[in-house]
C-alpha atoms as a PDB file:
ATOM      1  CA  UNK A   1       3.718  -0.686  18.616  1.00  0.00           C
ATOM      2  CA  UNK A   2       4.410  -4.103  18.822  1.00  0.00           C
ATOM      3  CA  UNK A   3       6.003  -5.879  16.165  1.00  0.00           C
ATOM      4  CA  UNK A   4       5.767  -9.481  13.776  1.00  0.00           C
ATOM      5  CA  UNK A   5       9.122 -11.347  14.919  1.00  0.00           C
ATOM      6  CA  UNK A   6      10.127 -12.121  11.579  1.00  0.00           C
ATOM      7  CA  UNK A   7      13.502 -14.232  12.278  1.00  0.00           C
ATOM      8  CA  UNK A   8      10.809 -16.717  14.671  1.00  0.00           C
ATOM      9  CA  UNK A   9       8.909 -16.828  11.815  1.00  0.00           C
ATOM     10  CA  UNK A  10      11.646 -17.960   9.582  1.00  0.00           C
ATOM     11  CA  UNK A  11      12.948 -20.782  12.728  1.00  0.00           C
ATOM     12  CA  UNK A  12       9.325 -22.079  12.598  1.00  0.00           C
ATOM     13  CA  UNK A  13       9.129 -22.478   9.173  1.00  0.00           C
ATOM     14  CA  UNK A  14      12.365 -24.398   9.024  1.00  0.00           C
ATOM     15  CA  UNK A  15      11.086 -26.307  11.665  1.00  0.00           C
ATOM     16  CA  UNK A  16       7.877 -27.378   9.965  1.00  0.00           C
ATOM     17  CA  UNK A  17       9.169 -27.903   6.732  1.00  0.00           C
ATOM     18  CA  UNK A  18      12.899 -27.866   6.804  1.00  0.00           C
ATOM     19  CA  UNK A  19      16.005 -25.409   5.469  1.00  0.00           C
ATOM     20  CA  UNK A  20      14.568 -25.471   2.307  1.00  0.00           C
ATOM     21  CA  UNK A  21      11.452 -23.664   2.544  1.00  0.00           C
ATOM     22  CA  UNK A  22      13.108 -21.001   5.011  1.00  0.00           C
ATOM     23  CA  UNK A  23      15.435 -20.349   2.190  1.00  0.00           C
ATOM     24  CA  UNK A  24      12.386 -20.179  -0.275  1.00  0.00           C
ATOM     25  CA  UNK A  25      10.001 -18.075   2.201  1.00  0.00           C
ATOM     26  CA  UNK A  26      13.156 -15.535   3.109  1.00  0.00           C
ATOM     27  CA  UNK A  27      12.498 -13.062  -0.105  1.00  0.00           C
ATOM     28  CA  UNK A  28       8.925 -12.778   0.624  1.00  0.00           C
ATOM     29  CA  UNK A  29       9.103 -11.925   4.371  1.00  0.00           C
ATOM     30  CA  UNK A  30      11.736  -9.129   3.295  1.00  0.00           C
ATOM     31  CA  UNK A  31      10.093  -7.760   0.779  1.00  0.00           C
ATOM     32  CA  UNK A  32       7.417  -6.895   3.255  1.00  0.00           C
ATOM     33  CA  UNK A  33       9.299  -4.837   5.279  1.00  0.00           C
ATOM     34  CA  UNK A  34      11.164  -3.311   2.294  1.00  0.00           C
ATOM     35  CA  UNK A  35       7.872  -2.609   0.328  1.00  0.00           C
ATOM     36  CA  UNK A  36       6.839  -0.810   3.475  1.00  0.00           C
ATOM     37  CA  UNK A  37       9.424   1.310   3.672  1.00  0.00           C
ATOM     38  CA  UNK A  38       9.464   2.365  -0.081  1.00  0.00           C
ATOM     39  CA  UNK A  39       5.735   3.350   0.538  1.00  0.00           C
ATOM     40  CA  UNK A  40       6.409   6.021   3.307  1.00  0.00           C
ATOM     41  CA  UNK A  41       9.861   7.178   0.900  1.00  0.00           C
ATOM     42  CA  UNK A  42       8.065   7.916  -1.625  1.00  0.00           C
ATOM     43  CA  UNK A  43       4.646   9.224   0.594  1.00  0.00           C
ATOM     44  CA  UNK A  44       7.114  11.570   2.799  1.00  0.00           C
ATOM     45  CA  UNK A  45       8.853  12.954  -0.544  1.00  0.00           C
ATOM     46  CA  UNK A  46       5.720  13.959  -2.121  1.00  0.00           C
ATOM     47  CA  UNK A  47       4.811  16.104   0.828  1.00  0.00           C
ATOM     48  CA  UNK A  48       8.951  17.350   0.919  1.00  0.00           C
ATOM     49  CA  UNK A  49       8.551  18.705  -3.139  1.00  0.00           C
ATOM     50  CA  UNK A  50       4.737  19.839  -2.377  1.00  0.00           C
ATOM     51  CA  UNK A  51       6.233  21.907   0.790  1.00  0.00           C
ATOM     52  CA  UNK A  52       9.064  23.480  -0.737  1.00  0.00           C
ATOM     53  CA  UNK A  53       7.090  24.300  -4.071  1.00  0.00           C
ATOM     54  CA  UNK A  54       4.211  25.901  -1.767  1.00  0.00           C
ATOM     55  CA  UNK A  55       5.989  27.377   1.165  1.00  0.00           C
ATOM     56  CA  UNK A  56       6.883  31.057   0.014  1.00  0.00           C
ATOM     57  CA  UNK A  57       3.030  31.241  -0.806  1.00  0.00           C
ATOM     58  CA  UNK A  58       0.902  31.869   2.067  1.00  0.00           C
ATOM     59  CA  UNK A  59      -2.816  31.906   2.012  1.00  0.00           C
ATOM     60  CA  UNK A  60      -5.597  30.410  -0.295  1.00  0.00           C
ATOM     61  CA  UNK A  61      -5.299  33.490  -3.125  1.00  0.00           C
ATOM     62  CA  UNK A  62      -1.653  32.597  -3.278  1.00  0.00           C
ATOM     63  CA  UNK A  63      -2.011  29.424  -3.533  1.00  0.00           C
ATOM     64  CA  UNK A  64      -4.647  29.690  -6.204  1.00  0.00           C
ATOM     65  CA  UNK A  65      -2.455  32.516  -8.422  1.00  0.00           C
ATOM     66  CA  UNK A  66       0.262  29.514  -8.162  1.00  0.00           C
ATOM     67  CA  UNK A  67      -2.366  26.771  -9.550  1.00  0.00           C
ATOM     68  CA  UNK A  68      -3.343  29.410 -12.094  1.00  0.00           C
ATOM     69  CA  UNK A  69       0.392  30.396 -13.427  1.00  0.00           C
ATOM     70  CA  UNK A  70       0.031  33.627 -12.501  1.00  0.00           C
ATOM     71  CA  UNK A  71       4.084  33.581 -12.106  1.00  0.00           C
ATOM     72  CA  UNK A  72       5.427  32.087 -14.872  1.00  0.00           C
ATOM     73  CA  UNK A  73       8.868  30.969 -13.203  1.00  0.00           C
ATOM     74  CA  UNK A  74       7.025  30.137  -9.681  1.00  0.00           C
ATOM     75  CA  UNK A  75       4.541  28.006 -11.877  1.00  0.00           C
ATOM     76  CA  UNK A  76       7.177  26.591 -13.661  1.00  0.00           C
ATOM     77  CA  UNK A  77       8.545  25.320 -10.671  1.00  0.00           C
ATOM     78  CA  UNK A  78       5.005  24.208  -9.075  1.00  0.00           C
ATOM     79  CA  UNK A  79       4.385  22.454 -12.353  1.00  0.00           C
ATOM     80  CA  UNK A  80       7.736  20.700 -11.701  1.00  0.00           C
ATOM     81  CA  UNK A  81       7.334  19.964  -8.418  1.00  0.00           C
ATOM     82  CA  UNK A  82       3.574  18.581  -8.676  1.00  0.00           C
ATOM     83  CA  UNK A  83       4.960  16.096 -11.087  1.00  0.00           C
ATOM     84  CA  UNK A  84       7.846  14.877  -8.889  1.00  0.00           C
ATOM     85  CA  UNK A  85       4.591  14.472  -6.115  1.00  0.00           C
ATOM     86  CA  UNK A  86       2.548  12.992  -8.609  1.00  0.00           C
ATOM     87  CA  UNK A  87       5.382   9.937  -9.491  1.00  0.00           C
ATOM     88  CA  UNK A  88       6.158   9.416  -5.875  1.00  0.00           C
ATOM     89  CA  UNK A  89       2.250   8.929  -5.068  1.00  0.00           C
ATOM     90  CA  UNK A  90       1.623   6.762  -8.116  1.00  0.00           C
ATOM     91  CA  UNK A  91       5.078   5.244  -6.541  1.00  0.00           C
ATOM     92  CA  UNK A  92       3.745   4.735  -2.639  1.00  0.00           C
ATOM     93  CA  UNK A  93       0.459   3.344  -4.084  1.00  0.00           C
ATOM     94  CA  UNK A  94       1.524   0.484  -5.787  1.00  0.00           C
ATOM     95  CA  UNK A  95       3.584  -0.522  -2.702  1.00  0.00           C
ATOM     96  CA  UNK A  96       0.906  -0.315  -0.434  1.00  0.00           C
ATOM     97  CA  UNK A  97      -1.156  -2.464  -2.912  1.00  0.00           C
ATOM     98  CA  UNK A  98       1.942  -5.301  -3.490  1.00  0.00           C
ATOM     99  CA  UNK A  99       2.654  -5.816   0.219  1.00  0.00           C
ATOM    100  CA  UNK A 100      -1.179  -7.685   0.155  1.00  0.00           C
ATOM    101  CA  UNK A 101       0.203  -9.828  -2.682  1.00  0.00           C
ATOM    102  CA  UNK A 102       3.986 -10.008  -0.894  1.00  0.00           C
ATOM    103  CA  UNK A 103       2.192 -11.260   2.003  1.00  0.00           C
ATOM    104  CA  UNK A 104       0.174 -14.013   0.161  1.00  0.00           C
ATOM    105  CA  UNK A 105       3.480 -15.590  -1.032  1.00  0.00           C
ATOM    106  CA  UNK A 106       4.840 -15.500   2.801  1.00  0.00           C
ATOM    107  CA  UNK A 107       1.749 -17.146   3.920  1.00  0.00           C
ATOM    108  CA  UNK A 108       2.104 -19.812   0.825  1.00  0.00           C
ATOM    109  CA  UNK A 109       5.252 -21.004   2.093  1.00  0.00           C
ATOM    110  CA  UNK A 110       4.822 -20.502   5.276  1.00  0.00           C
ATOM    111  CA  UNK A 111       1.722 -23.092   5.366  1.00  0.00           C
ATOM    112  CA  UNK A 112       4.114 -25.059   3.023  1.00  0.00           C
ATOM    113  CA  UNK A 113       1.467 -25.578   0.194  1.00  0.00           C
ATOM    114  CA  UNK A 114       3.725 -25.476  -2.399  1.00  0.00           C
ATOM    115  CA  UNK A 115       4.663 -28.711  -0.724  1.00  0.00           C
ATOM    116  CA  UNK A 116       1.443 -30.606  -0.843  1.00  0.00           C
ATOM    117  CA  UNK A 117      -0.146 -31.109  -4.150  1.00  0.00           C
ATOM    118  CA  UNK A 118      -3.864 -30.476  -3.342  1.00  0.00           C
ATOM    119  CA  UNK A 119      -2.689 -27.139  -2.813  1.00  0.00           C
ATOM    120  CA  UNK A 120       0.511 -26.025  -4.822  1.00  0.00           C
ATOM    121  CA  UNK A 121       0.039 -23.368  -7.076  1.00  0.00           C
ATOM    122  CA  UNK A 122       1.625 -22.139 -10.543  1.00  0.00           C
ATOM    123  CA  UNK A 123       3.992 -19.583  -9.452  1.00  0.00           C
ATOM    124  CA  UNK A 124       2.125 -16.598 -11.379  1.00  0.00           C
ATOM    125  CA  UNK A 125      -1.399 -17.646 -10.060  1.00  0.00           C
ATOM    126  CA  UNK A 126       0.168 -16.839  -6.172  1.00  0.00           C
ATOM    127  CA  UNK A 127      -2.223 -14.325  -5.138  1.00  0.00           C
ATOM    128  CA  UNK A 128      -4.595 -13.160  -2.102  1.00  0.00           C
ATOM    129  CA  UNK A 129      -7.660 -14.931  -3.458  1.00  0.00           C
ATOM    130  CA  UNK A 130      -6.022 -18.332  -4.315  1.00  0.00           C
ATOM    131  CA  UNK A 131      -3.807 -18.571  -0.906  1.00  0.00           C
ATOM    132  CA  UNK A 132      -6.903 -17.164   1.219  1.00  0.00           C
ATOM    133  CA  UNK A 133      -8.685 -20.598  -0.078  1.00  0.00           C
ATOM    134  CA  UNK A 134      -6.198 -23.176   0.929  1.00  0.00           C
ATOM    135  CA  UNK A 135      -5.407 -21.383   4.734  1.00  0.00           C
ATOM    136  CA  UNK A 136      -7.099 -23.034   7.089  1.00  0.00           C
ATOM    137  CA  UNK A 137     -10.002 -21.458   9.257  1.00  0.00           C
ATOM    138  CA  UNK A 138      -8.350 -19.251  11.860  1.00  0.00           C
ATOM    139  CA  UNK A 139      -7.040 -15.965  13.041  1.00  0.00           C
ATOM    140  CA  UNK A 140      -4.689 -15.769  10.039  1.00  0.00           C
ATOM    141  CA  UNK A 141      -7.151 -16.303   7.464  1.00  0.00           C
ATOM    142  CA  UNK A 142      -9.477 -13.894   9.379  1.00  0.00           C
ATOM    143  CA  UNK A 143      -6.966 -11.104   9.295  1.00  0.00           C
ATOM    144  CA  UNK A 144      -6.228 -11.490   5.608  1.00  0.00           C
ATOM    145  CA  UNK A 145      -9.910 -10.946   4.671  1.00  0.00           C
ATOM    146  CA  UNK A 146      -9.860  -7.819   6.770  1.00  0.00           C
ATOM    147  CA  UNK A 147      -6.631  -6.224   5.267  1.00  0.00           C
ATOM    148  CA  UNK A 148      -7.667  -6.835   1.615  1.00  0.00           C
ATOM    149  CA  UNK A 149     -11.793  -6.276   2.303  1.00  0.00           C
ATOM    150  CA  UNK A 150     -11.844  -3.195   3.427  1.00  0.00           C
ATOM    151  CA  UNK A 151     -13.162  -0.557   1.453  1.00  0.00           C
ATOM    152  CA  UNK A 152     -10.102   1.230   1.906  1.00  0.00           C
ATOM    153  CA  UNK A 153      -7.872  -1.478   0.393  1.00  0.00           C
ATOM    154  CA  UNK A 154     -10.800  -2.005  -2.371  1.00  0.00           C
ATOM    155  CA  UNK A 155      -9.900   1.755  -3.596  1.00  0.00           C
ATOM    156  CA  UNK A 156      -6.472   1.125  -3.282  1.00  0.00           C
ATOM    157  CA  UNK A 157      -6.459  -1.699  -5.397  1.00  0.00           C
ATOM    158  CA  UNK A 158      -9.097   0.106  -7.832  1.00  0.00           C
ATOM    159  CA  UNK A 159      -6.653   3.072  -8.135  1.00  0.00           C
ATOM    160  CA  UNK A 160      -3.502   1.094  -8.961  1.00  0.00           C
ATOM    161  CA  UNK A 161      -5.301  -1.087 -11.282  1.00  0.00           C
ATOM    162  CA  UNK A 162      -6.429   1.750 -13.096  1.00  0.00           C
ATOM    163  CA  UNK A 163      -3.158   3.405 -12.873  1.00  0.00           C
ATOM    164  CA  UNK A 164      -1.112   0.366 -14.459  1.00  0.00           C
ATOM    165  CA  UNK A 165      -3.740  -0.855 -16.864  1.00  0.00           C
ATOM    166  CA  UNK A 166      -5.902   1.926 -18.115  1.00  0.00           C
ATOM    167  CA  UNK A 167      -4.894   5.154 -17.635  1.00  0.00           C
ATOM    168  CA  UNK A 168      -2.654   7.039 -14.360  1.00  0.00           C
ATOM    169  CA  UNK A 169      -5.381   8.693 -11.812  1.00  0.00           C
ATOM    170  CA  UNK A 170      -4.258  12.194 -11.799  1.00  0.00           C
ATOM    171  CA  UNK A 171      -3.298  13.766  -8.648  1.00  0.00           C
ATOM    172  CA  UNK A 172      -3.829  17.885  -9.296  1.00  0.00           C
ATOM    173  CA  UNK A 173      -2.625  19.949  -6.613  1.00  0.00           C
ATOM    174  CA  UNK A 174      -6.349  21.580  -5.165  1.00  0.00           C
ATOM    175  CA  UNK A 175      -7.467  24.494  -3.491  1.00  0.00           C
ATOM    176  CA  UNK A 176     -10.811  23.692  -1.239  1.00  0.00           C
ATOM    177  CA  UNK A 177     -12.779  26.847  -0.103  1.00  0.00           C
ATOM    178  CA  UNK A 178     -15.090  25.268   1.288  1.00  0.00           C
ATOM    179  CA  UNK A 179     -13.817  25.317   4.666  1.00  0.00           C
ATOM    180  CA  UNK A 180     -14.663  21.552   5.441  1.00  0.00           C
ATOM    181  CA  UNK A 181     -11.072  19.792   4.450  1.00  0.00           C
ATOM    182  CA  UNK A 182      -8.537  19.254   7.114  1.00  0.00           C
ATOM    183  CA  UNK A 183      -6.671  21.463   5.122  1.00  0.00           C
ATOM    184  CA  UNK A 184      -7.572  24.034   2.513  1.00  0.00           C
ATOM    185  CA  UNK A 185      -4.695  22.632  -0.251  1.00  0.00           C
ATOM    186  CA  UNK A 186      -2.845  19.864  -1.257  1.00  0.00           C
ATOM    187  CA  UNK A 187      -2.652  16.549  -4.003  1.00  0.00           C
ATOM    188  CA  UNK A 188      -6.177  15.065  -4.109  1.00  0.00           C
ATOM    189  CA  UNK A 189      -6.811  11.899  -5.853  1.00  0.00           C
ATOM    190  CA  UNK A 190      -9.437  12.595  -9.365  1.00  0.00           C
ATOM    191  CA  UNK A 191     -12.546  10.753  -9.565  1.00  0.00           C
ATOM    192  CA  UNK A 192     -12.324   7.295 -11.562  1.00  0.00           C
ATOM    193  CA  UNK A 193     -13.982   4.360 -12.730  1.00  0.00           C
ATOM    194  CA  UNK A 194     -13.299   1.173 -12.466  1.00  0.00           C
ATOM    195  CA  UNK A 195     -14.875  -2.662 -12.831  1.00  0.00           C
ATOM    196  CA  UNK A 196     -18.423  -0.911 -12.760  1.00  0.00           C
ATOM    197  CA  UNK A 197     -17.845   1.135 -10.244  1.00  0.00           C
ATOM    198  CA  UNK A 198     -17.087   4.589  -9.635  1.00  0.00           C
ATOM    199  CA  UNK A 199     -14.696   6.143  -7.207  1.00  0.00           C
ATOM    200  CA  UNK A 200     -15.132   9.771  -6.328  1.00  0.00           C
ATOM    201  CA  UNK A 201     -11.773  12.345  -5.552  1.00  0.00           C
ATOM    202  CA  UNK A 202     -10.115  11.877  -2.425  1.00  0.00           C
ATOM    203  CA  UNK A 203      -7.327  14.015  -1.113  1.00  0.00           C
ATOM    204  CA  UNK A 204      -4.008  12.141  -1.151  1.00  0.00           C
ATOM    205  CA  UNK A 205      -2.449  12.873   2.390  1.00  0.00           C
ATOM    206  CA  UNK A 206      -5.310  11.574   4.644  1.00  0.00           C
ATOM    207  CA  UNK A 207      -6.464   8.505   2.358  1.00  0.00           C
ATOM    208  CA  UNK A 208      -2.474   7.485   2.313  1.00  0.00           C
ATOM    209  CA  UNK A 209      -2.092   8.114   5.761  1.00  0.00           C
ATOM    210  CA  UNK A 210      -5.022   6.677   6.710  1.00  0.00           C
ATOM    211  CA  UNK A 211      -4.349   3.295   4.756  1.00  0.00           C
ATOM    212  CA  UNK A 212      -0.638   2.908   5.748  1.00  0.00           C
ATOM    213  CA  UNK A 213      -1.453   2.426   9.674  1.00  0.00           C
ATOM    214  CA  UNK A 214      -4.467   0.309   8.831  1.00  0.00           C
ATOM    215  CA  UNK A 215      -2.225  -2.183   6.879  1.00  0.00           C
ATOM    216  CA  UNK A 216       0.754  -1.627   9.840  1.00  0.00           C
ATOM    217  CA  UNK A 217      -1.885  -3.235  12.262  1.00  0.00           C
ATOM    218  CA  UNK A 218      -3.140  -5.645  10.684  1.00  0.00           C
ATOM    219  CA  UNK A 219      -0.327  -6.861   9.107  1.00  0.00           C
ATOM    220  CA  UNK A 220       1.383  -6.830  12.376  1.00  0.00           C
ATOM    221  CA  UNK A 221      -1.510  -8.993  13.753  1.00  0.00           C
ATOM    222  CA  UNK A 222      -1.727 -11.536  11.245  1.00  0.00           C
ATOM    223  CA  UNK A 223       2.187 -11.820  11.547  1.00  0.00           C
ATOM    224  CA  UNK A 224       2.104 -12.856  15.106  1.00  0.00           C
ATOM    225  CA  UNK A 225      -0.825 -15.278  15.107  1.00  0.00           C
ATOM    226  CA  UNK A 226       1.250 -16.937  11.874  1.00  0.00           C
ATOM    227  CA  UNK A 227       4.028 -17.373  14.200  1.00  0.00           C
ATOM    228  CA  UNK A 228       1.349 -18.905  16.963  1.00  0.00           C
ATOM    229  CA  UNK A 229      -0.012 -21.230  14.417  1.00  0.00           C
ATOM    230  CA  UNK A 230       3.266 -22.485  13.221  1.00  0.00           C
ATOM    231  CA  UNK A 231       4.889 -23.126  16.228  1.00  0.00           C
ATOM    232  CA  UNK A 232       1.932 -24.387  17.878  1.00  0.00           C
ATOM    233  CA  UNK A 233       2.084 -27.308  14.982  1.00  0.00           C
ATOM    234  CA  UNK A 234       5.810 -28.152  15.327  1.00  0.00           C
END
């Protein structure tokens, strides 16, 4: 996959706008990466806890006796291990949703706004919407709007708004027998409401999955035309 050259990034905005604002971007651009990588931690050790809990107990009637506590100490143990998933997805999520706002401090600085005061912001109104206003008509911007208007993104920002404001959207471990799920068990997402409207359950490992590459592309993409833009105005 190719990759967002993050130490050109830094050189052009140094260039552009001198040592100080590489020194004032630098946090952002890392936090990026690092937010990324705490996402598919905490996604890969929910499946590890789910796995071990779940392994010994092969087929669908197994699995449901397990969900039902038909064994006490093997439900004990599923019960602990479902809530060790549960904090690493509620964990993952949030990442996944902060990189959007991670990125729209990057781009601030990058674009140097804080330096012009048509367009400087107060620090805790730094955001997707309010930096998607001031960039300038382009491949960035263009990118942007598709990483955060997706409907994908829209439920992951629905779910971790919920999660941090209202209540946490449970993640039970489910049993389908319906034949129709890429796999018959496994954390699924509970239906929710939220701003008027309502989100129905999801299961957890495709709608992670799913969303983490979408964001590595993307993000990717608008990394390297940022780079183009910036050095193509120095």
């Amino acid at each position: 996959m190719p990759k967002w050259d993050l130490n050109q990034l830094r050189a052009a905005v140094e260039s552009r706008h001198g040592r100080s604002q590489r020194k004032a971007i630098s946090p952002s651009v890392d936090s990026i990466e690092q937010r990324r990588n705490f996402a598919s931690y905490h996604y890969h050790e929910s499946l590890r806890v789910m796995k071990e809990a779940t392994s010994a107990h092969d087929g669908d009637l197994a699995i449901m006796l397990l969900i039902m506590g038909a064994d006490e100490d093997a439900s004990s143990e599923f019960r602990w291990a479902s809530f060790q998933a549960a904090a690493h997805v509620t964990a993952c999520v949030q990442s996944m949703h902060s990189v959007a706002d991670i990125l729209a401090h990057t781009l601030y600085y990058a674009y140097g706004m804080n330096l012009d005061q048509g367009k400087t912001l107060d620090a805790h109104r730094i955001g997707i919407r309010t930096v998607s206003q001031r960039l300038p008509e382009g491949t960035v911007k263009e990118q942007l709007k598709k990483l955060v208007e997706h409907e994908s993104f829209v439920y992951l920002s629905a779910l971790t708004n919920h999660s941090k404001h209202r209540s946490i959207v449970t993640t039970p471990y489910s049993l389908d027998l319906t034949g129709e799920a890429a796999s018959s068990h496994g954390l699924k997402f509970s239906a929710f409401e939220y701003d008027g409207e309502n989100f129905t359950e999801r299961w957890v490992r495709p709608t992670l999955e799913a969303e983490y590459t979408r964001q590595a592309r993307l993000i990717i993409s608008l990394g390297q035309a940022l780079n183009a833009a910036l050095i193509a105005d120095t």
